[in-house]
C-alpha atoms as a PDB file:
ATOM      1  CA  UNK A   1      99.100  82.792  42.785  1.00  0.00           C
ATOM      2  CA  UNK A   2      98.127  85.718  45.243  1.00  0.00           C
ATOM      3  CA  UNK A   3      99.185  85.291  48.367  1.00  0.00           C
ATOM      4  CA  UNK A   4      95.647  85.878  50.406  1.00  0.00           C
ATOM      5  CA  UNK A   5      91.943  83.904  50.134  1.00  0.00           C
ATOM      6  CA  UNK A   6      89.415  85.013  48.250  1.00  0.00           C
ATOM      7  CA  UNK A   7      87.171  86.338  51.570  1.00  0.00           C
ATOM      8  CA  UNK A   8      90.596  88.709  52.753  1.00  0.00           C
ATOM      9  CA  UNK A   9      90.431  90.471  49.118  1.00  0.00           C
ATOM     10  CA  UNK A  10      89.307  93.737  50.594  1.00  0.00           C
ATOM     11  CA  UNK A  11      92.175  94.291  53.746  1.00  0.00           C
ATOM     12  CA  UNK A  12      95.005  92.488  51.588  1.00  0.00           C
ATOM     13  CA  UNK A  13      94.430  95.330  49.178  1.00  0.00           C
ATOM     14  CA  UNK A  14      93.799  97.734  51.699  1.00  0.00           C
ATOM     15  CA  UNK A  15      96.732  96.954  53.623  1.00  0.00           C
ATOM     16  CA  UNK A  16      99.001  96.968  49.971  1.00  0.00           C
ATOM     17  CA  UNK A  17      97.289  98.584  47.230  1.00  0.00           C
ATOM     18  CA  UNK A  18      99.373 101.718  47.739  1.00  0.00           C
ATOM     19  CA  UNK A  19     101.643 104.522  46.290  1.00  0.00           C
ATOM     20  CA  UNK A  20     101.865 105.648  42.399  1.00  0.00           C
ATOM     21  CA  UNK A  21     100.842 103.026  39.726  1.00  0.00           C
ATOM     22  CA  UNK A  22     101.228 103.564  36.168  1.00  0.00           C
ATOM     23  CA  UNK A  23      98.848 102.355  33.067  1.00  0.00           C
ATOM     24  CA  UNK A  24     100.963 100.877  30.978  1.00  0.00           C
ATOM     25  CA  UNK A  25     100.588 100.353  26.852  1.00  0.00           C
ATOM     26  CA  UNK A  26     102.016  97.093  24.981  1.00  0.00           C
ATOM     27  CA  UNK A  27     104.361  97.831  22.194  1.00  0.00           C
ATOM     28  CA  UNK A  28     104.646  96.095  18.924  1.00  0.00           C
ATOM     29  CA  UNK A  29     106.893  95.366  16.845  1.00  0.00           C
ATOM     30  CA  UNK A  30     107.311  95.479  13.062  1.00  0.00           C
ATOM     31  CA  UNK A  31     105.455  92.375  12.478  1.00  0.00           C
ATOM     32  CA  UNK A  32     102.880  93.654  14.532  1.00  0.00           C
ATOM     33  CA  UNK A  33     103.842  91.709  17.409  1.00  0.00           C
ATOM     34  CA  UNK A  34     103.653  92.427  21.207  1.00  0.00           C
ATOM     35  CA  UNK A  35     107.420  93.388  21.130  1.00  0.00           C
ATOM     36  CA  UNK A  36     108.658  91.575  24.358  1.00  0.00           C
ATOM     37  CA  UNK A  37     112.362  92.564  24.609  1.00  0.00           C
ATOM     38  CA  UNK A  38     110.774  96.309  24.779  1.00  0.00           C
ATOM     39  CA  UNK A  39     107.838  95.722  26.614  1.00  0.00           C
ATOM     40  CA  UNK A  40     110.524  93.752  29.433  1.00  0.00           C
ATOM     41  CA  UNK A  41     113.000  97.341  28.761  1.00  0.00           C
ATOM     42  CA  UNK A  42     109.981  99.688  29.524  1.00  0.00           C
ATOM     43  CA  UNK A  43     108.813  97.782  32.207  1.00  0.00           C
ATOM     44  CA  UNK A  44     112.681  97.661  33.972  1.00  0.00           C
ATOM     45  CA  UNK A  45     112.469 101.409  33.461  1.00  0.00           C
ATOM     46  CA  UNK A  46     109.234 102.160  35.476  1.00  0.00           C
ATOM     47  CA  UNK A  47     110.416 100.262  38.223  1.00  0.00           C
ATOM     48  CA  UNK A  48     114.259 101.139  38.732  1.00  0.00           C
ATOM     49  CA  UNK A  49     114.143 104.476  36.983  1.00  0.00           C
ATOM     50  CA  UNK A  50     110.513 105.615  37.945  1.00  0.00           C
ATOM     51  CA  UNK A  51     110.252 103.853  41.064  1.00  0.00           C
ATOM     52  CA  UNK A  52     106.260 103.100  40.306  1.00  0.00           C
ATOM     53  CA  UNK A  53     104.963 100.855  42.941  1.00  0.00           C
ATOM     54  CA  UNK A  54     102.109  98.529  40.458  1.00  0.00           C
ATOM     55  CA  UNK A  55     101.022  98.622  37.079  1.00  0.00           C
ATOM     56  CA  UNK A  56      97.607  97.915  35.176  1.00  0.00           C
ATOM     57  CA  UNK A  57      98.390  96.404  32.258  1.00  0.00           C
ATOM     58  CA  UNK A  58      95.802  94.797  29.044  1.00  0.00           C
ATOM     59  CA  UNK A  59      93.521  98.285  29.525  1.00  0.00           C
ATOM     60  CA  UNK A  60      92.650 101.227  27.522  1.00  0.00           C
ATOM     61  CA  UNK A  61      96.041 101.854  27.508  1.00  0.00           C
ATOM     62  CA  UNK A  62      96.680  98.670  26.792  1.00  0.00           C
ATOM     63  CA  UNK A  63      94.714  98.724  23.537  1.00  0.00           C
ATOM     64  CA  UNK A  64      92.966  96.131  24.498  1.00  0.00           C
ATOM     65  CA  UNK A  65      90.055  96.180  22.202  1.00  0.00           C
ATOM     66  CA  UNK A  66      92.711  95.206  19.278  1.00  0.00           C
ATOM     67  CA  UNK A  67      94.073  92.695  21.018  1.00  0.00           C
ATOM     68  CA  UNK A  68      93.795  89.015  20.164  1.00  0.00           C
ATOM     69  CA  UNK A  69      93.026  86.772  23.274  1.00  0.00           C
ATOM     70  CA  UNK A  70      96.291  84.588  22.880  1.00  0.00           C
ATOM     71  CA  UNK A  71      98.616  89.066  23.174  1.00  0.00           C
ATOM     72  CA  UNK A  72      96.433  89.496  26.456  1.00  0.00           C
ATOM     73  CA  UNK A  73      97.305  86.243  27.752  1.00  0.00           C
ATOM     74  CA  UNK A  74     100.957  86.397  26.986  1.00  0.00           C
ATOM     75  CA  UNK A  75     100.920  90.368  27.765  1.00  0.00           C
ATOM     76  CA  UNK A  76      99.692  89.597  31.132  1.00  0.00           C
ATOM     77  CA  UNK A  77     102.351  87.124  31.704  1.00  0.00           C
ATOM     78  CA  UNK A  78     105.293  88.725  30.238  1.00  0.00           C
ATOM     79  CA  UNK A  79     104.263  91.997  32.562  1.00  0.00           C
ATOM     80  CA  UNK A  80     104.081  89.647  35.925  1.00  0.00           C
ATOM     81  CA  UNK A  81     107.354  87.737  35.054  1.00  0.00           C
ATOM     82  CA  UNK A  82     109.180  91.189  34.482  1.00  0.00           C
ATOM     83  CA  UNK A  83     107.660  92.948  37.689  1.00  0.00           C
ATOM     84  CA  UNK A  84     108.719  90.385  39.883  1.00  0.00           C
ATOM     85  CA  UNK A  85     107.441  91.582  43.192  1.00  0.00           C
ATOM     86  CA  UNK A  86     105.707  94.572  42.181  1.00  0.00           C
ATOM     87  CA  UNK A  87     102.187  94.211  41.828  1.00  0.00           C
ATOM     88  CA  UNK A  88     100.436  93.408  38.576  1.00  0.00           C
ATOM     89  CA  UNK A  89      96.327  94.593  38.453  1.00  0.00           C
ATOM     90  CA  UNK A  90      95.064  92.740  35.066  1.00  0.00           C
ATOM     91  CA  UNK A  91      92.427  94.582  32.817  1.00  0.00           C
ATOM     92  CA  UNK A  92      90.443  91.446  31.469  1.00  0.00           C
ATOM     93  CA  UNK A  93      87.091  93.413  30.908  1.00  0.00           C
ATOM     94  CA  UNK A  94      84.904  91.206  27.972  1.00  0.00           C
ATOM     95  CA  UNK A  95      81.831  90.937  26.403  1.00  0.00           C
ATOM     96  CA  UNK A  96      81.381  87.613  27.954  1.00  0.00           C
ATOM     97  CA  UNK A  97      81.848  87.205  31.801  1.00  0.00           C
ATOM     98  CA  UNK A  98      82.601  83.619  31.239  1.00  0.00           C
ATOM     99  CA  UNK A  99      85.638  84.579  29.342  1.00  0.00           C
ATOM    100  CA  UNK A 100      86.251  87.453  31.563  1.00  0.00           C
ATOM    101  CA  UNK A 101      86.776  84.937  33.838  1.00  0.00           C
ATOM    102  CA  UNK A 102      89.399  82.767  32.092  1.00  0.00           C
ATOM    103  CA  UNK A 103      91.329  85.735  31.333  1.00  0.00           C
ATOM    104  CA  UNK A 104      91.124  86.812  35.200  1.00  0.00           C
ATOM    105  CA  UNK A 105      92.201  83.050  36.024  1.00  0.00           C
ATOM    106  CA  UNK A 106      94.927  82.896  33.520  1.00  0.00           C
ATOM    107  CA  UNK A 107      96.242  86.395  35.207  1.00  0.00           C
ATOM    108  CA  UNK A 108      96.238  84.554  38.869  1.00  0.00           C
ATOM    109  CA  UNK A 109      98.628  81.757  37.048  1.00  0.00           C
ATOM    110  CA  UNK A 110     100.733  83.930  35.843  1.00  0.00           C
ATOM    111  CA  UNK A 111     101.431  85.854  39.295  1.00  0.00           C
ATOM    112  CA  UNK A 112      98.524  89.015  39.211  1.00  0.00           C
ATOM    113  CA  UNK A 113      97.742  90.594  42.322  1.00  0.00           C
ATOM    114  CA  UNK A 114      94.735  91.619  41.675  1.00  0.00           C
ATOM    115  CA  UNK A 115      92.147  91.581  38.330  1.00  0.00           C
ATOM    116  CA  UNK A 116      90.103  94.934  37.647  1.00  0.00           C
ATOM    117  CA  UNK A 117      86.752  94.957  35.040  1.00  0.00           C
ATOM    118  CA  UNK A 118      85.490  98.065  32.629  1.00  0.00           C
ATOM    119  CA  UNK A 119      81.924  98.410  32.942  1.00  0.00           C
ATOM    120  CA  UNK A 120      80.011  95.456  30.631  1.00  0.00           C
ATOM    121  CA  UNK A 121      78.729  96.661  27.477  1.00  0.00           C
ATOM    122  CA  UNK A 122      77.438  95.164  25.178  1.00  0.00           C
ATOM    123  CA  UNK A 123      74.416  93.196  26.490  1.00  0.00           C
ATOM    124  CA  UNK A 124      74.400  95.247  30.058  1.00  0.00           C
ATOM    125  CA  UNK A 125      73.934  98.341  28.400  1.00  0.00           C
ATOM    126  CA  UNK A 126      74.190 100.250  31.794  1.00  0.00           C
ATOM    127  CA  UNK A 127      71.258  98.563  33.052  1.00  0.00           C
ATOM    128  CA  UNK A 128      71.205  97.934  37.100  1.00  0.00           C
ATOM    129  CA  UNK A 129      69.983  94.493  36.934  1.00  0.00           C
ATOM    130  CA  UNK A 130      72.704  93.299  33.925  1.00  0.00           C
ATOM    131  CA  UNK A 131      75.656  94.387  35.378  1.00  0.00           C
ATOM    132  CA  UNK A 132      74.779  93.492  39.026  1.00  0.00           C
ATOM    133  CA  UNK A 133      74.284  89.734  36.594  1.00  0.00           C
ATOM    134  CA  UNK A 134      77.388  89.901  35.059  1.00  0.00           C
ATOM    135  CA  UNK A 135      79.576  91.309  38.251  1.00  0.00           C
ATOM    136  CA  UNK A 136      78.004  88.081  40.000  1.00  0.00           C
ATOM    137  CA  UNK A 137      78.853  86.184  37.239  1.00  0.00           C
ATOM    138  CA  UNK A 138      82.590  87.231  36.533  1.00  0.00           C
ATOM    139  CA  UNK A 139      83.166  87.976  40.508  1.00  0.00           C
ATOM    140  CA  UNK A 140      81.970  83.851  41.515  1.00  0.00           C
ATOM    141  CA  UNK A 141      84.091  82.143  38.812  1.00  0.00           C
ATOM    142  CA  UNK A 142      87.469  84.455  40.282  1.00  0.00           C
ATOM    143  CA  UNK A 143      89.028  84.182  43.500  1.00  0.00           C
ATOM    144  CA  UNK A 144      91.558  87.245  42.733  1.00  0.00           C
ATOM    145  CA  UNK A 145      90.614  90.539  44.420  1.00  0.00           C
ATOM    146  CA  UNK A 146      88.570  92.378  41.856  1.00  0.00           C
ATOM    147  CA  UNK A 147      88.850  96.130  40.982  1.00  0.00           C
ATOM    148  CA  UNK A 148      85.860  98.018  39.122  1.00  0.00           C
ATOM    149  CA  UNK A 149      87.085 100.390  35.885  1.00  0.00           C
ATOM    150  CA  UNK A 150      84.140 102.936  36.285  1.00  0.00           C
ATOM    151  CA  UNK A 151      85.222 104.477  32.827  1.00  0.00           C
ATOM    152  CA  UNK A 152      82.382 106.380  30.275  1.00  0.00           C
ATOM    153  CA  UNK A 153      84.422 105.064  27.596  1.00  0.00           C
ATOM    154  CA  UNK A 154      82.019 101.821  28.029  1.00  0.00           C
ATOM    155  CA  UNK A 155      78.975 103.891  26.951  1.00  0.00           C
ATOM    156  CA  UNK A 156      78.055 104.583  30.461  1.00  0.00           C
ATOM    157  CA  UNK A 157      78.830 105.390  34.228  1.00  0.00           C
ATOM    158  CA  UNK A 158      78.261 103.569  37.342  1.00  0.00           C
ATOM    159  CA  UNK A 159      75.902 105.241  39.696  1.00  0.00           C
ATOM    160  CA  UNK A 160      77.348 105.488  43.162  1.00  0.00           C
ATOM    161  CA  UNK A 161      74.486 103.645  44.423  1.00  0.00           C
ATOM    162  CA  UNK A 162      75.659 101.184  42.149  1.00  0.00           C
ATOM    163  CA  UNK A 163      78.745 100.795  42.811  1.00  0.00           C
ATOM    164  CA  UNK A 164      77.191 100.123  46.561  1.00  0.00           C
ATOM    165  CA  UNK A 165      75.546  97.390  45.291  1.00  0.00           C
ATOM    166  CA  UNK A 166      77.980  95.834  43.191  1.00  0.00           C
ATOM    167  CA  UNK A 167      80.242  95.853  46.770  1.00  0.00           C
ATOM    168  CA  UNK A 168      77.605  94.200  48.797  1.00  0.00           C
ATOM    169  CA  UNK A 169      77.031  91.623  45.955  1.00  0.00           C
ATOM    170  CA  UNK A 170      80.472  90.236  46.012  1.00  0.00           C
ATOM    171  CA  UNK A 171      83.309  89.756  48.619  1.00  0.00           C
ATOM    172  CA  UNK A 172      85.729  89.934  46.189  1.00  0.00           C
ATOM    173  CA  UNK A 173      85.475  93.411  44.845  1.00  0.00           C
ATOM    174  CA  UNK A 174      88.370  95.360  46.665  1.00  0.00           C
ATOM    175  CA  UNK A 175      88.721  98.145  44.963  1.00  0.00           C
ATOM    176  CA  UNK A 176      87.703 100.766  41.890  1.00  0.00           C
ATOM    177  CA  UNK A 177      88.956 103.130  39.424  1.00  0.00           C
ATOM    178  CA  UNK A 178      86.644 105.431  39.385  1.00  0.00           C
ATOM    179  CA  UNK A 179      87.619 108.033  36.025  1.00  0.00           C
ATOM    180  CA  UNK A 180      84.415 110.272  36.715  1.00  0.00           C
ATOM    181  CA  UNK A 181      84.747 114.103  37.388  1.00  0.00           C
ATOM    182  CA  UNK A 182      85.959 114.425  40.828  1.00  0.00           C
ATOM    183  CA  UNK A 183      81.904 115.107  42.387  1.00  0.00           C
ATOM    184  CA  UNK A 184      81.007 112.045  41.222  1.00  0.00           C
ATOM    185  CA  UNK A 185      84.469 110.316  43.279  1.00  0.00           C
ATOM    186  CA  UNK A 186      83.090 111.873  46.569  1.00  0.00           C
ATOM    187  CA  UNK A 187      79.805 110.296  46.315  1.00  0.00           C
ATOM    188  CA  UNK A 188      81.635 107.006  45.652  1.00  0.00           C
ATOM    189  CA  UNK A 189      83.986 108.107  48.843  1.00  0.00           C
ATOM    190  CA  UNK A 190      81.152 108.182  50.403  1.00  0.00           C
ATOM    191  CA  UNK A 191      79.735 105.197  49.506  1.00  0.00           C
ATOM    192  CA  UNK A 192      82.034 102.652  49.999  1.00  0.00           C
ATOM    193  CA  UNK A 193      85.360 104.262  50.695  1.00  0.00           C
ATOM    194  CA  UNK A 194      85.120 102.238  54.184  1.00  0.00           C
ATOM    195  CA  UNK A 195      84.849  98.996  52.404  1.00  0.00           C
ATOM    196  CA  UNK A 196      86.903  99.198  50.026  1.00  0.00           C
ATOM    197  CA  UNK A 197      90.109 101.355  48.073  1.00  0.00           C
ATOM    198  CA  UNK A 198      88.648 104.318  46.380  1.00  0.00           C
ATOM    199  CA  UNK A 199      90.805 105.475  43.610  1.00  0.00           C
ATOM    200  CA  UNK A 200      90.424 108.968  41.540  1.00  0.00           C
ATOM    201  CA  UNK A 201      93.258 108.174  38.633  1.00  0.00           C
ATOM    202  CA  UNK A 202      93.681 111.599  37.501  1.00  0.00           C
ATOM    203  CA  UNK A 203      96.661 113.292  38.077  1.00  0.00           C
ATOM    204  CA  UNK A 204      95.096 117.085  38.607  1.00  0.00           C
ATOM    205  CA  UNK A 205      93.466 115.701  41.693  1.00  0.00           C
ATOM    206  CA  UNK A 206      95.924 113.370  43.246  1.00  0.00           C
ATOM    207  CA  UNK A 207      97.495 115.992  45.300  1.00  0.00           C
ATOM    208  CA  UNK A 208      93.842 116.800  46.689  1.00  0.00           C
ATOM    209  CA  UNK A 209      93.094 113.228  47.068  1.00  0.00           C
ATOM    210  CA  UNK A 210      96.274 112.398  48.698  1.00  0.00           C
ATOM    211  CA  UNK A 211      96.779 115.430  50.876  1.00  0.00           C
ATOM    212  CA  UNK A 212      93.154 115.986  52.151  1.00  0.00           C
ATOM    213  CA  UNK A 213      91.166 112.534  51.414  1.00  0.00           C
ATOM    214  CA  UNK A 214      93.724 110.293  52.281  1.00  0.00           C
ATOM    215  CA  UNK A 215      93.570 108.769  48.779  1.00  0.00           C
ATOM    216  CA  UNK A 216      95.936 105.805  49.467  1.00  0.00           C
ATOM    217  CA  UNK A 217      97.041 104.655  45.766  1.00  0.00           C
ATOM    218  CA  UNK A 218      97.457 106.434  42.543  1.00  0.00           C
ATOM    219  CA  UNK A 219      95.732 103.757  40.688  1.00  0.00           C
ATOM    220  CA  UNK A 220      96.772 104.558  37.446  1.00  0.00           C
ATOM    221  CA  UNK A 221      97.218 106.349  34.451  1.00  0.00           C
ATOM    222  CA  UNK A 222     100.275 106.723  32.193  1.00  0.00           C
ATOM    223  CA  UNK A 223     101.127 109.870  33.919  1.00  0.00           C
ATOM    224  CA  UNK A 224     103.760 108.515  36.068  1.00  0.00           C
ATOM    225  CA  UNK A 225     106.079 107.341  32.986  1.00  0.00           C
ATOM    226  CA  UNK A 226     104.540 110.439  30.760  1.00  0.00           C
ATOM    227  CA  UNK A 227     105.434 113.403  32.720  1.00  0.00           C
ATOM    228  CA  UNK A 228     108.478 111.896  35.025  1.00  0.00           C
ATOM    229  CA  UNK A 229     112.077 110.929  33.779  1.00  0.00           C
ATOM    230  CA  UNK A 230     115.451 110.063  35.358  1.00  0.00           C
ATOM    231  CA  UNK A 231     116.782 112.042  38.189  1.00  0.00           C
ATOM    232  CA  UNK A 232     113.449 114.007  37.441  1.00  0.00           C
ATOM    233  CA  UNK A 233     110.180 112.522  39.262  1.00  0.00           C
ATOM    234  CA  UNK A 234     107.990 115.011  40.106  1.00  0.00           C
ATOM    235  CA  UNK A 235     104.896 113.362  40.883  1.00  0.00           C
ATOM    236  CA  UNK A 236     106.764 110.829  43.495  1.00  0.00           C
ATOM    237  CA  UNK A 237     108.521 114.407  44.746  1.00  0.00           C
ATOM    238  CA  UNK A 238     105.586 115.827  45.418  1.00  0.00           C
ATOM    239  CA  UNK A 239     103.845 113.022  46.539  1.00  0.00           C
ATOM    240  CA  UNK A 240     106.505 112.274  49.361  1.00  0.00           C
ATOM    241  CA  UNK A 241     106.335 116.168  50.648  1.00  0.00           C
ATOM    242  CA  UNK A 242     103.039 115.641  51.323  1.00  0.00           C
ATOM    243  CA  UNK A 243     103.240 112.227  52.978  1.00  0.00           C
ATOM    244  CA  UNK A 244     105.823 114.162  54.930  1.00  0.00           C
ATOM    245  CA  UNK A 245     103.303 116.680  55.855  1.00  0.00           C
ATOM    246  CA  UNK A 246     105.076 120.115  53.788  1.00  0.00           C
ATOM    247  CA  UNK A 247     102.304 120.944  51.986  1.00  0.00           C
ATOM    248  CA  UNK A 248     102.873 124.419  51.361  1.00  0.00           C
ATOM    249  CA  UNK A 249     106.491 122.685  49.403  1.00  0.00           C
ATOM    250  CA  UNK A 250     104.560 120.282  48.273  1.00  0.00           C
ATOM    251  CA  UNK A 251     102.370 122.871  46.166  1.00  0.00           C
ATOM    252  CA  UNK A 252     105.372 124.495  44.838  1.00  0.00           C
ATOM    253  CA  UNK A 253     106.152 121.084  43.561  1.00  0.00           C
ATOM    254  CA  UNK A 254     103.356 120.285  42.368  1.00  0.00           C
ATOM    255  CA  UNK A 255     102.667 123.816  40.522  1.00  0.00           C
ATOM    256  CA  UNK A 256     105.986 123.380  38.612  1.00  0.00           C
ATOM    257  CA  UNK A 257     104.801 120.703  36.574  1.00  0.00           C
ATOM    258  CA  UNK A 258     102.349 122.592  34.848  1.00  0.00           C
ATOM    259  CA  UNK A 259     104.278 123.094  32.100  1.00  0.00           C
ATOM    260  CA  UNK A 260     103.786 119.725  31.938  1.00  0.00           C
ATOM    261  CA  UNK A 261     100.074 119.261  32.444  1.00  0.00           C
ATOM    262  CA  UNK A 262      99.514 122.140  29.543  1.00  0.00           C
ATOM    263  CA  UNK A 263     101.258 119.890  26.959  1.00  0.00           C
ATOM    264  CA  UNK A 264      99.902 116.832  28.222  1.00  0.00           C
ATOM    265  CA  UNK A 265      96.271 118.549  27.999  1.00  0.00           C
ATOM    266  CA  UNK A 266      96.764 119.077  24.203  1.00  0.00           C
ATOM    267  CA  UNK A 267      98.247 116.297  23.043  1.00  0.00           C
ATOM    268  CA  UNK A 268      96.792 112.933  25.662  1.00  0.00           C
ATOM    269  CA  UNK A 269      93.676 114.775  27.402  1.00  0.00           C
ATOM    270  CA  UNK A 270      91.594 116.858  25.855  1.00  0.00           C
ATOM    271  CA  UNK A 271      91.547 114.691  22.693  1.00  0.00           C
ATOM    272  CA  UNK A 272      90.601 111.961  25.378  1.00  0.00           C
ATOM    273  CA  UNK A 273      87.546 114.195  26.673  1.00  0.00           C
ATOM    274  CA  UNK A 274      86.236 114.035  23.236  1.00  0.00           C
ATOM    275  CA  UNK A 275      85.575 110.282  22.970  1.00  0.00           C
ATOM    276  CA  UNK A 276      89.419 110.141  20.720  1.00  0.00           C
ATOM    277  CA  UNK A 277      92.011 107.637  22.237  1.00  0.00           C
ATOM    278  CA  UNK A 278      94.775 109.216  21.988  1.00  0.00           C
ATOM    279  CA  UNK A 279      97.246 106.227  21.774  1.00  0.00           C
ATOM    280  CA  UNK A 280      99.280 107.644  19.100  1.00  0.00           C
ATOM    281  CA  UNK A 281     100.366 110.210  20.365  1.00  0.00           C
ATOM    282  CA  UNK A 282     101.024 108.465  23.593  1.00  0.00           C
ATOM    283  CA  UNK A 283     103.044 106.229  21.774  1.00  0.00           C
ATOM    284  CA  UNK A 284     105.134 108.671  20.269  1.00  0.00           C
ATOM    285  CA  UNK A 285     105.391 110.860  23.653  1.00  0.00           C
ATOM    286  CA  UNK A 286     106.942 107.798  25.178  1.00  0.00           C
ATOM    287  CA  UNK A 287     109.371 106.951  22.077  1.00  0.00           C
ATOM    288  CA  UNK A 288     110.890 110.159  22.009  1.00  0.00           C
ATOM    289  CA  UNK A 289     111.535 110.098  26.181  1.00  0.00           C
ATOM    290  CA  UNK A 290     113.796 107.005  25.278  1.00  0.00           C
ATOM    291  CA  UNK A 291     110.857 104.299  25.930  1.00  0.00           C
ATOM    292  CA  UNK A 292     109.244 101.952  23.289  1.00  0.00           C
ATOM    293  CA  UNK A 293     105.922 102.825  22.581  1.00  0.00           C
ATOM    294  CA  UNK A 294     105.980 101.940  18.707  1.00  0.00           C
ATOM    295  CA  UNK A 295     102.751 101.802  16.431  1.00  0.00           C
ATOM    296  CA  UNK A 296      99.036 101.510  17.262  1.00  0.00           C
ATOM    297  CA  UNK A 297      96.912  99.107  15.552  1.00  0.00           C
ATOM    298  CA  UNK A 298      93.792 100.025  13.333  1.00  0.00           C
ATOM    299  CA  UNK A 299      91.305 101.801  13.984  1.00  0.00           C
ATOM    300  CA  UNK A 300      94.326 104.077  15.346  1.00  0.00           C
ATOM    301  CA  UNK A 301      95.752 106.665  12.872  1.00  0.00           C
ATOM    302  CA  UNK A 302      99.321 107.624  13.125  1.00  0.00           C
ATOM    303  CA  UNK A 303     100.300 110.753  13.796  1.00  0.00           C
ATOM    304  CA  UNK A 304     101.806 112.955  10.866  1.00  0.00           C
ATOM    305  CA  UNK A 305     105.379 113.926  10.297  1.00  0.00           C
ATOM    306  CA  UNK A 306     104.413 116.990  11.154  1.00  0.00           C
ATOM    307  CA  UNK A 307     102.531 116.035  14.018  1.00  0.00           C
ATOM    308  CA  UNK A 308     105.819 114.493  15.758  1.00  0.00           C
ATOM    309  CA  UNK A 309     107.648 117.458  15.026  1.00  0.00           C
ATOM    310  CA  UNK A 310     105.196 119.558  17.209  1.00  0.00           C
ATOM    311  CA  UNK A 311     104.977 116.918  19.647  1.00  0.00           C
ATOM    312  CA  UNK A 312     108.889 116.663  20.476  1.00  0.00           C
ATOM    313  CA  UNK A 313     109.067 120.456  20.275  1.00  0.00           C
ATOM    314  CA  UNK A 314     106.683 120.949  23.012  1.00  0.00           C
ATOM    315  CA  UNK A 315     108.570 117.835  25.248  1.00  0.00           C
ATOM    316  CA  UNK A 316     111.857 119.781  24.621  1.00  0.00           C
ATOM    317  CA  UNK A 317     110.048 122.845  25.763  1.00  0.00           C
ATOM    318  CA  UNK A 318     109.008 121.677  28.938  1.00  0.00           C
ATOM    319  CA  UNK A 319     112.169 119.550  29.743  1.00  0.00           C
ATOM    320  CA  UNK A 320     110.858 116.455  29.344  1.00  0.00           C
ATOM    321  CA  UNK A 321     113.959 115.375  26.665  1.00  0.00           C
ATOM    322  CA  UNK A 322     117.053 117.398  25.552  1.00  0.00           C
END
């Protein structure tokens, strides 16, 4: 169980939401199971290889839409057994707040920090008055700090004005996730970055969020595990020259990952910007680095033969594997 009461949710994660966390997938196996040896591999990797500091798990990344409500439970608690100490943030964003709830409570058994929501959809529909309803719902019935997932992958977008009300509504919500251009983060800086931990998860902009807003957490995207690899991390390189205060290296360092970014742009994020999960080809990125991603589930389509050629061509190309 979390270590701090329900009313201290907002300086407990002030005070240690912080550093580079990683959005991490589930892998199955061949009987279309969550593959647990792997998922416990990947997971030891991150942390003693990658050094990430947390990691959302059950997401978009996650797949969670395909998931069965028995693989988020046990996903939840196989990623807070393996973690240990580092910090767990559990997607249980539903349909139903009630069972929102029970997935949020079953993540505070099993050792979750902290739970974080996706807009409501279905039924809310984006309107003010239903999702201030359901937050009050979800956010009574949980004692966890919550974190919002302000994601247009719901249908919609949470106004900042919004999100201000959704903070004065409930004690509880610490935090949010806010994966809107980067305008749209400064008007939620702006509106409750004193209350609670603003996070812009995109990569692009974390070393203008960290160097000149202060941004205090990474919080999270597959990025750390995508474009770092042993004896290589150049997001946590980067990130360290600037908490050091050598910007001007820390630019360099940044720059050189371009490369990077380029590939990363073709294969996970512009398909992403046009409404198409790319989970695939996530999956594959992260099997041919030496991880498990394995297969997606329906309505996924596997990449081609083909496909994976190009794919581990370009990773070769920008030094990502030998």
């Amino acid at each position: 169980m979390a270590s701090y009461k329900k009313s201290e949710s907002r300086a407990y994660c002030r005070a240690n939401m912080k550093g580079i966390w990683a959005a991490i997938p589930y892998p199955f196996d061949k009987n279309d199971n969550i593959d647990e040896d792997a998922f416990r591999a990947d997971i030891r990797h991150y942390i003693d290889n990658l050094h990430i500091k947390g990691f959302f798990v059950g997401g978009m990344i996650g797949e969670f839409w395909c998931l069965t409500k028995e693989e988020r439970l046990r996903g939840q608690a196989i990623a807070c057994d393996e973690a240990g100490e580092v910090p767990i943030i559990a997607h249980t964003g539903h349909t139903s707040a009630k069972e929102a709830a029970e997935l949020a409570n079953a993540a505070a058994e099993a050792g979750a920090t902290y739970v974080i929501m996706s807009n409501p959809y279905l039924g809310a529909q984006g309107i003010p008055e239903r999702v201030r309803a359901f937050f009050k719902d979800f956010c009574s019935n949980v004692d966890l700090g919550v974190s919002l997932f302000n994601s247009g992958a719901t249908g919609y977008s949470l106004s900042p004005e919004l999100v201000r009300e959704l903070v004065d509504d409930n004690e509880n919500i610490c935090c949010i996730k806010n994966a809107q251009p980067k305008a749209h983060c400064d008007e939620v800086r702006e509106a409750v970055g004193e209350d609670i931990v603003v996070s812009d998860p995109m990569e692009t902009q974390w070393f203008f969020n960290r160097a000149y807003h202060k941004q205090q957490t990474y919080m999270s995207g597959p990025d750390p595990f995508l474009y770092q690899r042993t004896g290589n991390l150049g997001m946590e390189k980067y990130t360290d020259l600037i908490d050091g205060g050598n910007l001007e290296e820390a630019w360099t360092a940044r720059e050189s990952m371009n490369p990077i970014r380029r590939t990363a742009e073709k294969w996970i994020w512009g398909p992403w910007s046009k409404g198409a999960f790319p989970i695939a080809a996530l999956k594959d990125w992260m099997d041919l680095m030496g991880m498990t991603g394995g297969p997606t589930r329906a309505p996924m389509i596997p990449l081609t033969a083909d496909q994976k050629k190009e794919l581990e061509g370009d990773l070769r190309t920008v030094g990502l594997i030998d």
